[in-house]
N, C-alpha and C. Protein backbone atom coordinates (compact mmCIF):
# COMPACT_ATOMS: atom_id res chain seq x y z
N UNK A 1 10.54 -19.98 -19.86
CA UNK A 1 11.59 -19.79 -18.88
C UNK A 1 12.46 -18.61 -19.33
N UNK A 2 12.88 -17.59 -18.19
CA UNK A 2 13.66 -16.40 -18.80
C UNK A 2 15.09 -17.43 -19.00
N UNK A 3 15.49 -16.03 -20.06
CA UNK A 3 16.87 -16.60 -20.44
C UNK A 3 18.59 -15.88 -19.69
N UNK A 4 17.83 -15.33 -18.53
CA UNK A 4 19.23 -14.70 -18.17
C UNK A 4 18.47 -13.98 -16.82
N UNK A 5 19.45 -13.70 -15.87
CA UNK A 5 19.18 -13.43 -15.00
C UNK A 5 18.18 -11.88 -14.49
N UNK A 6 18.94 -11.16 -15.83
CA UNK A 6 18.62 -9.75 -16.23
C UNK A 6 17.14 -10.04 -16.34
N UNK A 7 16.24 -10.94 -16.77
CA UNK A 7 15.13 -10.92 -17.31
C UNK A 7 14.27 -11.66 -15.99
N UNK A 8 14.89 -12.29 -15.75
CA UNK A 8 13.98 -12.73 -14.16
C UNK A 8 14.02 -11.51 -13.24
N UNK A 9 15.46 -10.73 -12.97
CA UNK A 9 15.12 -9.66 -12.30
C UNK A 9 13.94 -8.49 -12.62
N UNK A 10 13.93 -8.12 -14.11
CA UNK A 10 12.16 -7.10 -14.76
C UNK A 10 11.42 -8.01 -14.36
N UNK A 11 11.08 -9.31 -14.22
CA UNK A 11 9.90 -9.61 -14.16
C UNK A 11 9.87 -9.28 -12.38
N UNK A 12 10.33 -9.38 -11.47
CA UNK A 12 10.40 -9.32 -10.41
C UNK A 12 10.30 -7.89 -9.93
N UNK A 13 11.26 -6.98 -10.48
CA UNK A 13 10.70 -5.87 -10.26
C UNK A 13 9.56 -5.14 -10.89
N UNK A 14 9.42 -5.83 -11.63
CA UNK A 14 7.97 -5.51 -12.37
C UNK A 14 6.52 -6.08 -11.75
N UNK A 15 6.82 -6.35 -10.39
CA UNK A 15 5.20 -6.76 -9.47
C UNK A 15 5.62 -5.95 -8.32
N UNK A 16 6.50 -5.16 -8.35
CA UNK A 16 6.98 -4.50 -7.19
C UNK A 16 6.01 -3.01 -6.96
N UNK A 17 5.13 -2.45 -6.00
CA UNK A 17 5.07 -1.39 -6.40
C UNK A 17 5.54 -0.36 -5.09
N UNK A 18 6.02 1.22 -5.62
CA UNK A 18 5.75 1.89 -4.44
C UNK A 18 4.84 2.92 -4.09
N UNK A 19 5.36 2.74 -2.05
CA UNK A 19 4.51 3.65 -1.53
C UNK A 19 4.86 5.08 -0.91
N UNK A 20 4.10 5.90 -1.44
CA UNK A 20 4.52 7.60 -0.98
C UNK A 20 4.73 7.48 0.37
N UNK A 21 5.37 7.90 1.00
CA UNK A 21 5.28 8.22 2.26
C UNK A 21 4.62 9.56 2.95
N UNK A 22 3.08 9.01 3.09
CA UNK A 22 2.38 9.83 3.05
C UNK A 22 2.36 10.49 4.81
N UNK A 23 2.43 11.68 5.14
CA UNK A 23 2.05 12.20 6.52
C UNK A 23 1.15 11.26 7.34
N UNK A 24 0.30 10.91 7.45
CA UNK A 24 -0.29 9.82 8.30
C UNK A 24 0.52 8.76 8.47
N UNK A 25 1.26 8.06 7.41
CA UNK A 25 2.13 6.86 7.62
C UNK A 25 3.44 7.27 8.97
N UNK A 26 4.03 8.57 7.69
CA UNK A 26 5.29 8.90 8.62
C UNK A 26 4.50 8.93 10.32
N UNK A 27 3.66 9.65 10.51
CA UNK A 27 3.04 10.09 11.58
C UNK A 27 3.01 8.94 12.68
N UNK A 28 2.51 7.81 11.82
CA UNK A 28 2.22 6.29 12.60
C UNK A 28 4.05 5.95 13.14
N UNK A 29 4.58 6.09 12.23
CA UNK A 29 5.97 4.94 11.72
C UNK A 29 7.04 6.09 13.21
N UNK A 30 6.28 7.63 13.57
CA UNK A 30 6.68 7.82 14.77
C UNK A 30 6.23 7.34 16.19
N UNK A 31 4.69 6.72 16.08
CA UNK A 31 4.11 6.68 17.95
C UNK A 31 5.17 5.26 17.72
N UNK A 32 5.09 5.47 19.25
CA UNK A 32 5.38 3.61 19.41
C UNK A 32 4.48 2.54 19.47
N UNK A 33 5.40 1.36 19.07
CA UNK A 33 5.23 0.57 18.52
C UNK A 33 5.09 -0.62 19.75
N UNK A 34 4.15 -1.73 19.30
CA UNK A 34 4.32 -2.53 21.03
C UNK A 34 5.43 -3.51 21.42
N UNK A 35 6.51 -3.26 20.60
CA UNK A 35 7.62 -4.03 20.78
C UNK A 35 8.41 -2.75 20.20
N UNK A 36 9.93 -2.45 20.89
CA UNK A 36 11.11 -1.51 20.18
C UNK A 36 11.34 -2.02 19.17
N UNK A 37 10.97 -1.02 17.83
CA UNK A 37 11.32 -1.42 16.30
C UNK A 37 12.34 -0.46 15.85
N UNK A 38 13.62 -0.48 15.19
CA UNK A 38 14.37 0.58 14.73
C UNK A 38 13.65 1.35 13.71
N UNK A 39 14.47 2.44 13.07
CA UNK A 39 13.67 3.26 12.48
C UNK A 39 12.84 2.96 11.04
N UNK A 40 14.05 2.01 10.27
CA UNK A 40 13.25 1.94 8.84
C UNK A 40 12.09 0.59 9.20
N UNK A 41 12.62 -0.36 10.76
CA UNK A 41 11.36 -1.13 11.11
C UNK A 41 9.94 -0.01 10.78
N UNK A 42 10.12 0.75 11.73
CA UNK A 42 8.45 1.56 11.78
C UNK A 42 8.54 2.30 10.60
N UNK A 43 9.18 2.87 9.39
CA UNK A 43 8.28 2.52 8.09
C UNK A 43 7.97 1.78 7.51
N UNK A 44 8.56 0.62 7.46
CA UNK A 44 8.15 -0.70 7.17
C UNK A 44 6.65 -0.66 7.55
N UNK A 45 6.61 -0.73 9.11
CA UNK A 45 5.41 -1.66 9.31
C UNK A 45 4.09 -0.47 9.21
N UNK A 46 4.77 0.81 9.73
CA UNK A 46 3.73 2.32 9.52
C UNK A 46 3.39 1.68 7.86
N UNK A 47 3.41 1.62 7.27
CA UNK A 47 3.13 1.55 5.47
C UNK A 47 2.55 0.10 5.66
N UNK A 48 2.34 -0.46 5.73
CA UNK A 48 1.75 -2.43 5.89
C UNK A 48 1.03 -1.70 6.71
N UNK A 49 0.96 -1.55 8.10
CA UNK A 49 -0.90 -0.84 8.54
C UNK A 49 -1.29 -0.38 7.63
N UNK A 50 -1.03 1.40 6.71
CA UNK A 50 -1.68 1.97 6.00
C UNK A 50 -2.09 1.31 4.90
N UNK A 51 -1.53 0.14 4.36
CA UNK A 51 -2.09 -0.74 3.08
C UNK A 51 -3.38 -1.83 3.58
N UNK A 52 -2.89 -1.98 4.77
CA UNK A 52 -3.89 -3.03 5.81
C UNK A 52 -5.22 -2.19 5.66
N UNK A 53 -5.15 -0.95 6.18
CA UNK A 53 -6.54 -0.23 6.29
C UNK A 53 -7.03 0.27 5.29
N UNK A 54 -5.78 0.40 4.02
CA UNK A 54 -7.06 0.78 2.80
C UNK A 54 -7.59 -0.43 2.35
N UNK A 55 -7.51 -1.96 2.99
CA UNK A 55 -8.44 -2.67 2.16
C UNK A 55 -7.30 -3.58 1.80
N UNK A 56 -6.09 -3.69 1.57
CA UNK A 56 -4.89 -4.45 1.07
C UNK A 56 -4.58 -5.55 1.65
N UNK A 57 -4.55 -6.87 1.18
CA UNK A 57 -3.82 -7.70 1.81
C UNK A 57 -2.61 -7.74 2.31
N UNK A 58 -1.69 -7.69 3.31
CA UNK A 58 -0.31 -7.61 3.10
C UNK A 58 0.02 -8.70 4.37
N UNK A 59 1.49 -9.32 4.20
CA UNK A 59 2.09 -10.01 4.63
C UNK A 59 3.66 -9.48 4.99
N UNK A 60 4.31 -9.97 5.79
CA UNK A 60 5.91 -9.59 5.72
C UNK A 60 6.44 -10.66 5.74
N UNK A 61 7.73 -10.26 4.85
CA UNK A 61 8.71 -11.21 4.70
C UNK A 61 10.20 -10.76 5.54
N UNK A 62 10.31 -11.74 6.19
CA UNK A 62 11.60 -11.15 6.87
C UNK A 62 12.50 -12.02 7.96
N UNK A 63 14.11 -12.02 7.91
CA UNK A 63 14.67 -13.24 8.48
C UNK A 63 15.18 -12.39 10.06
N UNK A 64 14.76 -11.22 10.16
CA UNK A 64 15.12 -10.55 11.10
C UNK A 64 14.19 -10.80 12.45
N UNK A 65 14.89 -11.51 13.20
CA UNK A 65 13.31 -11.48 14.26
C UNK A 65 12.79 -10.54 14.90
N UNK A 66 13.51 -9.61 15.35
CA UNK A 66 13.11 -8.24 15.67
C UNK A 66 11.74 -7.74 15.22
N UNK A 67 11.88 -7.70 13.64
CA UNK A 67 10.94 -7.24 12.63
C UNK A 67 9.74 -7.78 12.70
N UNK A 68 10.05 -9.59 13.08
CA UNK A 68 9.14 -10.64 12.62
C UNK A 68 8.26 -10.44 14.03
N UNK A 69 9.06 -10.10 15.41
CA UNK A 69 8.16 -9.67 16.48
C UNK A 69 7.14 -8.60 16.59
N UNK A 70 7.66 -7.86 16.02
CA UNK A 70 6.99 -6.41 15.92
C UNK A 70 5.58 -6.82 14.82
N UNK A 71 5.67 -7.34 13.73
CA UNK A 71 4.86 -7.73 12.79
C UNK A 71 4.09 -8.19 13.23
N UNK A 72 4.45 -9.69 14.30
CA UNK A 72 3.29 -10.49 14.79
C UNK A 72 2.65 -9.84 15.64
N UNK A 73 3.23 -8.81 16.69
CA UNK A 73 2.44 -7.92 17.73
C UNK A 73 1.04 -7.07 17.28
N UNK A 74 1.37 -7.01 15.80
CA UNK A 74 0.61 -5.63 15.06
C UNK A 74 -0.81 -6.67 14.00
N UNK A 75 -0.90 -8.27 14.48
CA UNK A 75 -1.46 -8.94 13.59
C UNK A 75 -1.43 -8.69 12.15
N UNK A 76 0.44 -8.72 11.84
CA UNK A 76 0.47 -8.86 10.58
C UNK A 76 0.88 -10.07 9.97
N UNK A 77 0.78 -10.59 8.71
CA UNK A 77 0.97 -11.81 8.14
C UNK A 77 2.15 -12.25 8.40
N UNK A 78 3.09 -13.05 8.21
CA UNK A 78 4.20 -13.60 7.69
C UNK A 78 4.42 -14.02 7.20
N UNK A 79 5.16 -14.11 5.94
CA UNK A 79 5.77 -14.93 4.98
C UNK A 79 6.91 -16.72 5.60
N UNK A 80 5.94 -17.32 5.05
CA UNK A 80 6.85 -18.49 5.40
C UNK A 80 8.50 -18.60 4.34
N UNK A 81 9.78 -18.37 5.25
CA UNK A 81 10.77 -17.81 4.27
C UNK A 81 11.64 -19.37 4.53
């Protein structure tokens, strides 16, 4: 068991990884989307397609329903929160 909060947070950010925001993503995270998503919505979900299609499992976590609509429109996972 960690001993302080400091140490649960490294382990947590330590499974975290990131993603470039590569021209194809940005590219996606501009067409529209089949529900109105705000802007950091469509990098969000532009980046979860592009992980989807290289082969990646991915899911979203999120208490926003907006987000959680747009996600389910795009057959993406959801996190039970």
């Amino acid at each position: 068991m960690a001993s302080s909060h400091g140490e649960l947070a490294r382990l947590l950010l330590g499974r975290i990884a990131f993603l470039k925001l590569l021209p194809a993503v940005l590219a996606c995270a501009l067409e529209p989307f089949p529900v109105p998503v705000r802007t950091l919505d469509a990098l969000h979900l532009a980046s979860a397609e592009f992980l989807r299609c290289q082969g990646q499992k991915v899911a979203v976590a999120t208490y926003d329903g907006r987000l959680a609509l747009a996600a389910r429109s795009l057959k993406l996972d959801l996190v039970d929160l």
